[in-house]
Protein backbone atom coordinates (compact mmCIF):
# COMPACT_ATOMS: atom_id res chain seq x y z
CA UNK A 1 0.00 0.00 0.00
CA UNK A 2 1.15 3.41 -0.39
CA UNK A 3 2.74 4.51 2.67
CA UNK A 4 0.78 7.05 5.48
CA UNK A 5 2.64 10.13 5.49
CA UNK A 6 3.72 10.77 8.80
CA UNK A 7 4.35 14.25 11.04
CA UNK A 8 6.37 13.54 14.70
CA UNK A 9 5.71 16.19 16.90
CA UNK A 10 7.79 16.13 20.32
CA UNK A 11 11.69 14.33 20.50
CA UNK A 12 11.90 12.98 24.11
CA UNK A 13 12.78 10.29 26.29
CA UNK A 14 10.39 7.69 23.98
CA UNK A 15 10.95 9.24 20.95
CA UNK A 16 13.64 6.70 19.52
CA UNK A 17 11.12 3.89 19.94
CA UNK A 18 8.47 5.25 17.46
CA UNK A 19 11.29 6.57 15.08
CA UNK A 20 12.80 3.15 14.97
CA UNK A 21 9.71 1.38 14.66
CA UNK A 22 8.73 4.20 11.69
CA UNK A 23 11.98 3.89 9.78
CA UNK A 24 11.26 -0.40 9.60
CA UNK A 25 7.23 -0.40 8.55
CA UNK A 26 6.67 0.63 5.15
CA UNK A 27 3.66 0.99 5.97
CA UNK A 28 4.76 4.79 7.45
CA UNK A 29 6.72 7.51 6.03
CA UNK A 30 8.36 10.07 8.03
CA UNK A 31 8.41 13.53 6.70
CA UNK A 32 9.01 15.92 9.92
CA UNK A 33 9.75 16.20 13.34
CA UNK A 34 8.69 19.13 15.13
CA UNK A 35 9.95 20.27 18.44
CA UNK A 36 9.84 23.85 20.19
CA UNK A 37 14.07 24.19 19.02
CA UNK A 38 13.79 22.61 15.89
CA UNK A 39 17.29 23.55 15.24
CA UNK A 40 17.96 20.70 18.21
CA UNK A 41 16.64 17.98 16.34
CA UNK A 42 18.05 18.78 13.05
CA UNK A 43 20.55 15.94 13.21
CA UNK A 44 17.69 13.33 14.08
CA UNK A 45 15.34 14.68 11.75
CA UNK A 46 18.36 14.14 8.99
CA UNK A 47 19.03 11.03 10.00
CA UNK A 48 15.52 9.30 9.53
CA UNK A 49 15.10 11.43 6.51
CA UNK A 50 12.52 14.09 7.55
CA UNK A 51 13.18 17.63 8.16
CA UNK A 52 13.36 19.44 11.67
CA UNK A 53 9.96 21.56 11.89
CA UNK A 54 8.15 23.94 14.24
CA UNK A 55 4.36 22.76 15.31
CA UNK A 56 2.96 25.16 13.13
CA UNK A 57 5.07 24.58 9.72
CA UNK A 58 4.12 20.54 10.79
CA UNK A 59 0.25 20.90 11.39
CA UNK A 60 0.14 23.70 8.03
CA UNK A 61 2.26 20.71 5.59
CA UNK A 62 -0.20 19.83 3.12
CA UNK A 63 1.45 16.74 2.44
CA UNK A 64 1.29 15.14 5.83
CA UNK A 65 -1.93 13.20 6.79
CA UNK A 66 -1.16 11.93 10.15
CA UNK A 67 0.56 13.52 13.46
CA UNK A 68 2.21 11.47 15.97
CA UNK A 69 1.54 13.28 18.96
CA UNK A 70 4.96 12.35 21.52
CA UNK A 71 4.75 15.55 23.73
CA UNK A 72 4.66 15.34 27.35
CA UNK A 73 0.83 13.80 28.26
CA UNK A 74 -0.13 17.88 29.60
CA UNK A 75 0.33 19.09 25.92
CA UNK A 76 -1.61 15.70 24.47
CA UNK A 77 -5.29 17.94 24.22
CA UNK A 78 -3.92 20.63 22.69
CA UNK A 79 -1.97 18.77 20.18
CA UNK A 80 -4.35 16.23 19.43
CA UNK A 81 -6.85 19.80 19.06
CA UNK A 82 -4.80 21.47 16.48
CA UNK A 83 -3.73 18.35 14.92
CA UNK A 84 -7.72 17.67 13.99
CA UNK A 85 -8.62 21.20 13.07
CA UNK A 86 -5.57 21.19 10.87
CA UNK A 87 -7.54 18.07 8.85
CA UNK A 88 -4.68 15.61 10.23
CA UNK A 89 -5.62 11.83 11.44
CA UNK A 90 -3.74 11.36 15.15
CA UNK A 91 -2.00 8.95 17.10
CA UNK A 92 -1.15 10.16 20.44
CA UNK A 93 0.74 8.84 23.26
CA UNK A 94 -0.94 7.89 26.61
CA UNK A 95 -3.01 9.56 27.80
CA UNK A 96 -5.19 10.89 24.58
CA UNK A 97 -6.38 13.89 26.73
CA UNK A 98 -6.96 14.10 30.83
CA UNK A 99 -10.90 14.36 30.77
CA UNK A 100 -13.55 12.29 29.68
CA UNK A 101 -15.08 15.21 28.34
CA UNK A 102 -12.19 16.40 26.08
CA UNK A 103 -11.83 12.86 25.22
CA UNK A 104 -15.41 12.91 23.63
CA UNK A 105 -15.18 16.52 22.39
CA UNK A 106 -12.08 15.24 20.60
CA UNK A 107 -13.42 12.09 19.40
CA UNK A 108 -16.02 13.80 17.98
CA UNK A 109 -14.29 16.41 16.18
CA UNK A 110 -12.72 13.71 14.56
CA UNK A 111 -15.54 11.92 13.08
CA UNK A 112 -17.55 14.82 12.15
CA UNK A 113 -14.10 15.58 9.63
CA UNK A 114 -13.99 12.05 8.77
CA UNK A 115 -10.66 11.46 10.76
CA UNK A 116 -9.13 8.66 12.39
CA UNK A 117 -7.68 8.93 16.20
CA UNK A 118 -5.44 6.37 17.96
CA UNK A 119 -3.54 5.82 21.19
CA UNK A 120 -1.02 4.07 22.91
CA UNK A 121 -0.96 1.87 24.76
CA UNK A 122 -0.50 -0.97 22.10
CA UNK A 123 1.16 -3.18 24.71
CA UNK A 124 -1.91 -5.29 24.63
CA UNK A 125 -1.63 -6.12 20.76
CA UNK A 126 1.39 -8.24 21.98
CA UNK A 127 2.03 -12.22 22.26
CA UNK A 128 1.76 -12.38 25.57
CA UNK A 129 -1.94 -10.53 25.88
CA UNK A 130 -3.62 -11.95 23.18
CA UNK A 131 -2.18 -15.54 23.89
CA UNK A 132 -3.93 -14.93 27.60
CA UNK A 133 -6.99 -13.22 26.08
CA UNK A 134 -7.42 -16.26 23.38
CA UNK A 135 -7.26 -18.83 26.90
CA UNK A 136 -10.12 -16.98 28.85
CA UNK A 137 -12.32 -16.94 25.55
CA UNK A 138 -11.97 -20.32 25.46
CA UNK A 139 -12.75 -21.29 28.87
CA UNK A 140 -9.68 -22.52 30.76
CA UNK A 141 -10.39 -20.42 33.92
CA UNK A 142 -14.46 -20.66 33.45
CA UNK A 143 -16.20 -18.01 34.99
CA UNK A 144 -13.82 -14.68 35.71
CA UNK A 145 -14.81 -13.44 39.30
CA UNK A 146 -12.02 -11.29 40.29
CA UNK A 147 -8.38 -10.01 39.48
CA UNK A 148 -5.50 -7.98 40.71
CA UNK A 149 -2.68 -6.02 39.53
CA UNK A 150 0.14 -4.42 41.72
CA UNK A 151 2.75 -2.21 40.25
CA UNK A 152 5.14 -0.53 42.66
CA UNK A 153 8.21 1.85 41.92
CA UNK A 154 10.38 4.23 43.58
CA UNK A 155 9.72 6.63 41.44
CA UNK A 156 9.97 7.34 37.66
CA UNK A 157 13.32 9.18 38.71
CA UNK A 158 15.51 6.22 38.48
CA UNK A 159 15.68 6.46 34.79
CA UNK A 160 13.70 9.06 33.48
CA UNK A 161 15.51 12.31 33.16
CA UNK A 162 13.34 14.79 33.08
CA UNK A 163 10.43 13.09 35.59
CA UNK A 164 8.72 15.93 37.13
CA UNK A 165 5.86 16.47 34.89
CA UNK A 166 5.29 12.81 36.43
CA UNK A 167 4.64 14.28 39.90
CA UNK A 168 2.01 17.55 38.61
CA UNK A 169 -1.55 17.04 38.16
CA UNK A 170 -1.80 15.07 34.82
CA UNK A 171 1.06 13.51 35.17
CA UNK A 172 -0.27 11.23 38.09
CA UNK A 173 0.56 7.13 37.93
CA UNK A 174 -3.26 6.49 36.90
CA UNK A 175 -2.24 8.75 33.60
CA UNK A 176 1.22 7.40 32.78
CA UNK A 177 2.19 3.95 33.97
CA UNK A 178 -1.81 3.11 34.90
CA UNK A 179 -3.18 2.74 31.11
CA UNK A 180 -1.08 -0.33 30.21
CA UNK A 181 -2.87 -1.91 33.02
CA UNK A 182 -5.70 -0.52 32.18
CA UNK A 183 -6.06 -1.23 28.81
CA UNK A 184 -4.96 -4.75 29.60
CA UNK A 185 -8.00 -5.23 31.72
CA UNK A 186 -10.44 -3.81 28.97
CA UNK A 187 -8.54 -6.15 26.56
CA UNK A 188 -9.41 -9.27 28.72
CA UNK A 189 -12.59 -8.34 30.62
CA UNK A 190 -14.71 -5.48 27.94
CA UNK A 191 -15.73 -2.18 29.43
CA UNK A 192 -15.60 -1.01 33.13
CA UNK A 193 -18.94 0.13 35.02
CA UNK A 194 -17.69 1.73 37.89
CA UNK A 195 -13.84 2.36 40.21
CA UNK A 196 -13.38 3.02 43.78
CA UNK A 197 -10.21 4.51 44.81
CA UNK A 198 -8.40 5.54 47.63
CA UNK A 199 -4.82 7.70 47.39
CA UNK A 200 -1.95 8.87 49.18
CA UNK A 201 1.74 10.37 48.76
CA UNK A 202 5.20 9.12 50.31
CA UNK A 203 7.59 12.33 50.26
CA UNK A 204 7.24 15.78 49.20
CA UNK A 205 10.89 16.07 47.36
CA UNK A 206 12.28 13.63 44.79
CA UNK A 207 15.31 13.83 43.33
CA UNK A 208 16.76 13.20 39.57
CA UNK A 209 19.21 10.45 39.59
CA UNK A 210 19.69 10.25 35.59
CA UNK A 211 20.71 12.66 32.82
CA UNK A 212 22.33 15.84 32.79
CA UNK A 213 20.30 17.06 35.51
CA UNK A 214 21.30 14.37 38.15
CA UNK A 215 20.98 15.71 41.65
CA UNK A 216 18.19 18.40 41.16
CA UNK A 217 15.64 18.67 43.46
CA UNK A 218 12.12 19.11 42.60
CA UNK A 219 8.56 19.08 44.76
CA UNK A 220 5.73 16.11 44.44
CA UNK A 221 2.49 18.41 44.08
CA UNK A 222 0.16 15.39 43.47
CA UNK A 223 -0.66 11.94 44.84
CA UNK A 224 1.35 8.85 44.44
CA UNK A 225 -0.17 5.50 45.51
CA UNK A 226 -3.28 4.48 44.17
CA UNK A 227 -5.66 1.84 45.30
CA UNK A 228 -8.08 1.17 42.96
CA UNK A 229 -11.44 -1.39 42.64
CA UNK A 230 -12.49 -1.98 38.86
CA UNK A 231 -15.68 -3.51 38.69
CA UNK A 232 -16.46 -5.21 35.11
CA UNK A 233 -19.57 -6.49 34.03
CA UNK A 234 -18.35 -9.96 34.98
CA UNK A 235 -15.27 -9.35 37.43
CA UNK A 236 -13.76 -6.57 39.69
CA UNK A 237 -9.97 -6.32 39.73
CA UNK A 238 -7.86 -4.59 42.38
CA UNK A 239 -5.46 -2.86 40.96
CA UNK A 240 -2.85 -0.86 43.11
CA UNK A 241 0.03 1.53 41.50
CA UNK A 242 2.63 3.28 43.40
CA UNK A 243 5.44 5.33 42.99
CA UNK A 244 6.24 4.79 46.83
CA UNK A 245 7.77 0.97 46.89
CA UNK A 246 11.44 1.28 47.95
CA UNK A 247 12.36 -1.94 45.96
CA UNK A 248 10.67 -2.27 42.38
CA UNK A 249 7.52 -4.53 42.65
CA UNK A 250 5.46 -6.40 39.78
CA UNK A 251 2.71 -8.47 39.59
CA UNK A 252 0.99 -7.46 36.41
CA UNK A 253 -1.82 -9.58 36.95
CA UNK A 254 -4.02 -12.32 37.69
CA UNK A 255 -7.80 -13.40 37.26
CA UNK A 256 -9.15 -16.01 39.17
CA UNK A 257 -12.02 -17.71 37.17
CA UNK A 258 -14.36 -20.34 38.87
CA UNK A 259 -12.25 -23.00 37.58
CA UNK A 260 -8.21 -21.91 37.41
CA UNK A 261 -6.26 -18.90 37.68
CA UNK A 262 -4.61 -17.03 34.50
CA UNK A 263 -1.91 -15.20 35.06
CA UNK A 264 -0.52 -12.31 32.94
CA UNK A 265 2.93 -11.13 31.41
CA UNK A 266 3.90 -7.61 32.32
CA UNK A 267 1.42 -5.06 30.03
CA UNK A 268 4.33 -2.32 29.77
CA UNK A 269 5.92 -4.85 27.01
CA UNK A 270 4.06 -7.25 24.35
CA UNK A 271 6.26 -10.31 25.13
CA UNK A 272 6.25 -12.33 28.48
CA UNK A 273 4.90 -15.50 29.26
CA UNK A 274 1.24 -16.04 30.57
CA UNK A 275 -0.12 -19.25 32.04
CA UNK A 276 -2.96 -20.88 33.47
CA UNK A 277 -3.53 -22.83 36.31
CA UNK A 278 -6.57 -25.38 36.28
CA UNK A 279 -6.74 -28.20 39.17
CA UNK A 280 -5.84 -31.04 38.56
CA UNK A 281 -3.85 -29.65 36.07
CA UNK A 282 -0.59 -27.91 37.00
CA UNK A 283 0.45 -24.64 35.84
CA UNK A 284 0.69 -24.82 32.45
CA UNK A 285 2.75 -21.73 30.05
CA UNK A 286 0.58 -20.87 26.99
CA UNK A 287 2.02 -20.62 23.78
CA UNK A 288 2.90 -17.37 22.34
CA UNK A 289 5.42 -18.23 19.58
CA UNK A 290 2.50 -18.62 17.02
CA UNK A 291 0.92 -14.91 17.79
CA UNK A 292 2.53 -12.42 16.37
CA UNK A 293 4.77 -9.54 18.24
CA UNK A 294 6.62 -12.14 20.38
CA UNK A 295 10.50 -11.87 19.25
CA UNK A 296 12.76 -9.81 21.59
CA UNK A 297 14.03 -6.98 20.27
CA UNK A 298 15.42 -4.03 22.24
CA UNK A 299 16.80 -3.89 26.18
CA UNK A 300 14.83 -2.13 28.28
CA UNK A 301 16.21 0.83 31.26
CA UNK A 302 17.47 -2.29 33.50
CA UNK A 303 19.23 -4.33 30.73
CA UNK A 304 16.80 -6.92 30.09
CA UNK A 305 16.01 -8.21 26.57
CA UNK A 306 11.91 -7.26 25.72
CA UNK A 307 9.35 -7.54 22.92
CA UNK A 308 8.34 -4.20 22.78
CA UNK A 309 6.47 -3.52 19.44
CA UNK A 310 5.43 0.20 20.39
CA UNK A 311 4.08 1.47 16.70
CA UNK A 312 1.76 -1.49 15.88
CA UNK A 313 -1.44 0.42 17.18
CA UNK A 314 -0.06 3.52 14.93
CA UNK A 315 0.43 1.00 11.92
CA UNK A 316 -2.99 -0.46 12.72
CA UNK A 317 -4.55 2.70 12.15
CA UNK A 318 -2.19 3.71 9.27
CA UNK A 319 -4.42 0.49 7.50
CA UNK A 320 -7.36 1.24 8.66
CA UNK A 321 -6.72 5.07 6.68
CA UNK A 322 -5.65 3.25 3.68
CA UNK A 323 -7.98 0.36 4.10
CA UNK A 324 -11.08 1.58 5.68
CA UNK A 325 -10.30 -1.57 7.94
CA UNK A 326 -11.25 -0.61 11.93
CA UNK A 327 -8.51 0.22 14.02
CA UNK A 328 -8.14 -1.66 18.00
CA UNK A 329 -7.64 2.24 19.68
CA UNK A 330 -10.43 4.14 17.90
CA UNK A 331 -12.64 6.76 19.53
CA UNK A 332 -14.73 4.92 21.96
CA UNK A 333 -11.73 2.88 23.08
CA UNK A 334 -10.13 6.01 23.87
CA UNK A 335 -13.24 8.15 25.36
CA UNK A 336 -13.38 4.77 27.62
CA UNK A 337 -10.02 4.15 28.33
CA UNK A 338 -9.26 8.17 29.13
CA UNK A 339 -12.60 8.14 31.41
CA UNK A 340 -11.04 5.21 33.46
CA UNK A 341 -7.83 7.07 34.44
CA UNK A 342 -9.70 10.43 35.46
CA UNK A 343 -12.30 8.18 37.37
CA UNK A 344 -9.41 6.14 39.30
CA UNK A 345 -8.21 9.95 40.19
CA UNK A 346 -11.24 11.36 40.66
CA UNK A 347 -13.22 8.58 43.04
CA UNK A 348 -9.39 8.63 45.12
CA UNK A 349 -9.95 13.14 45.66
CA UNK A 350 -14.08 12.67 46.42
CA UNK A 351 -13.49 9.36 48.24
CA UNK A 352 -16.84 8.11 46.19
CA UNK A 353 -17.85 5.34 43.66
CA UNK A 354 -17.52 6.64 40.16
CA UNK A 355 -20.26 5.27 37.67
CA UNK A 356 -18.59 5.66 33.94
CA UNK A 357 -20.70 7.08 31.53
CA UNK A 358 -18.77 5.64 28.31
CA UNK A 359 -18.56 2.56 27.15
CA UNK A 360 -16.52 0.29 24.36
CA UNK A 361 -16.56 -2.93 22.69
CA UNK A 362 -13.78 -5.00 23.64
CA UNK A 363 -10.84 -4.64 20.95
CA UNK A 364 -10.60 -7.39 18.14
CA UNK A 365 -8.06 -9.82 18.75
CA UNK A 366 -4.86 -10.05 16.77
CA UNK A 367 -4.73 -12.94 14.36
CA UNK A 368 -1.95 -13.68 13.09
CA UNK A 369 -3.53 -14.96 9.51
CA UNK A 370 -5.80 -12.54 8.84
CA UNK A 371 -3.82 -10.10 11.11
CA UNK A 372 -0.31 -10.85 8.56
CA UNK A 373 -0.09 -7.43 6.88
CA UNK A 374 -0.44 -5.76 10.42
CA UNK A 375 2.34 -8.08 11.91
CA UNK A 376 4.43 -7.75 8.77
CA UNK A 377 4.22 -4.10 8.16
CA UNK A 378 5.25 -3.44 11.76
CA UNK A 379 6.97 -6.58 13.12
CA UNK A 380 9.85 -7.11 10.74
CA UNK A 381 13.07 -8.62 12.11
CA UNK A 382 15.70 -6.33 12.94
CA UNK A 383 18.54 -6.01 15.40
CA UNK A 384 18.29 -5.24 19.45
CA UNK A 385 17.81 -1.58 19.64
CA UNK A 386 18.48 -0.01 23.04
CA UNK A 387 16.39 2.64 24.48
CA UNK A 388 16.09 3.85 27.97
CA UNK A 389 12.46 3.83 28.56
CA UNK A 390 9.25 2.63 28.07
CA UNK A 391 6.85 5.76 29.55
């Protein structure tokens, strides 16, 4: 097909990922990057063979039809805003916007101009998600009656270097490290009907310990644990994520059906390995090798080797432009998914059950015949690629 042609706006800590992953699909063709100092990213911009751009040259380019949106996730609404008034289709980064009601203003600004909008997270596109998704559609845990998910950090310090937009309002863990979890759950379990939550904050001061700025010294303004009930039509999941765990902990999840227990690989990546446990049966892996998105390919901030195919939701709707084919992130994923994280935050500040008023269809599953071009337009083999982070 003839490649979408692509504008980049933003050139942080998670930009290498998407350029990588843009230079290898040919589905995607990168004409600009845009950046505040486009003089900055001038290099970059040569090297992947696009030009270095303000916003405003990006969004007034006739020639480009689709903005990736990598700013930091307070600039995502206004972006994502200019990007659709401009006539451009969008992929943004997590989170789309910080309201359900932008969300749906945005959403439907989109459709009434006959424009696509996607989002990351894509995580759940992976091997490891849609191999676990595949076992509970099938039965092997019968009945799902409850999950949990734990995530707990130090802080986002440790390896981001520039982390305090992490610790203003917006930047909260519900908005940032929350939606792969999230999403995962949606994935799995459809739409959520309502979230309890409960917050609190460890210190007031964190400081940078990566990047040129090691050493400064900056002030936590917002909440950083999170306790959080999902209840799904079928299920409720407890899901805690904290930023106040002295020693990194994951659990990324598990749902305990009526007859076993399925556990889940870590949502931040697509590989992992998921398994089920069904009496008398003993814990059993599931096979992943035959989904697609399952090879290692990059090192993640601690050195390990991960499947991280960040860019296969932005190739997915990249098809669904050229093919009228429907994209796994479209609007009412997003109005959902972006109503979740402001009702985890909201329910924790009124200390009250949050009823959500959007809803979604659970996304199609990857498969990996009918599902080839996807893979192959976004999954092609290449060599490990080391980037620091995944946020």
């Amino acid at each position: 097909m003839q490649p979408v042609r692509i504008g980049l706006v933003g050139a942080g800590d998670i930009s290498p990922v998407y350029l990588n992953a843009i230079a290898r699909s040919p589905a995607l063709d990168l004409r600009a990057i845009a950046t505040r100092t486009p003089q900055a990213i001038a290099q970059t911009a040569a090297r992947f063979g696009a030009r270095a751009a303000t916003v405003d040259e990006l969004l007034a380019d006739d020639t480009i039809e689709l903005v990736v949106n990598l700013t930091p996730g307070v600039a995502h609404e206004a972006i994502n805003a200019a990007a659709l008034e401009a006539g451009k289709h969008i992929y943004s980064e997590k989170p789309f916007a910080l309201s359900h009601e932008t969300a749906r203003q945005l959403a439907d600004l989109a459709e009434s101009r006959g424009l696509l909008i996607g989002s990351a997270p894509d995580t759940f596109y992976g091997s490891a998600h849609q191999a676990a998704r595949r076992a509970l559609d099938t039965g092997a845990i019968g009945k799902p009656v409850f999950g949990s998910s734990f995530l707990g950090l130090p802080g986002l310090e440790l390896f981001h270097p520039g982390p305090e937009a992490f610790y203003r309002p917006g930047g909260e863990p519900p908005f940032d490290a929350g939606p792969y979890y999230t999403t995962m759950w949606i994935n799995l379990l459809g739409p959520v009907k309502r979230v309890f939550s409960v917050s609190g904050a460890g210190r007031a001061e964190r400081t940078i310990l990566r990047g040129p700025r090691q050493g400064t010294r900056f002030p936590v303004t917002v909440d950083t644990t999170f306790n959080t009930v999902l209840e799904f039509a079928e299920a409720s999941v407890s899901f805690i994520i904290s930023l106040d765990v002295v020693v990194p902990t994951l659990r990324p999840g598990e749902l305990f059906g009526s007859d076993g227990i399925l556990a889940m690989a870590d949502p931040m990546f697509f590989g992992g390995q998921p398994a089920v446990t069904a009496p008398p049966q003993p814990r059993t892996d599931l096979p992943t090798a035959d989904q697609g998105f399952a090879t290692p390919n990059r090192h993640d901030h601690t050195g390990r080797v991960v499947a991280d195919y960040r860019g296969a939701g932005l190739v997915d709707l990249a098809l669904a432009i050229r093919t009228g084919s429907r994209h796994r992130t479209g609007g009412e994923f997003i109005v959902h998914s972006v109503e979740v994280m402001e009702a985890i935050v909201r329910s924790a500040t009124s200390r009250t059950v949050v009823e959500l008023q959007s809803t979604c269809e659970r996304p199609a599953t990857i498969d990996p015949v009918a599902d080839a071009a996807l893979i192959a337009l976004t999954a092609s083999p290449f060599d490990l690629v080391d980037n620091a982070s995944a946020h």
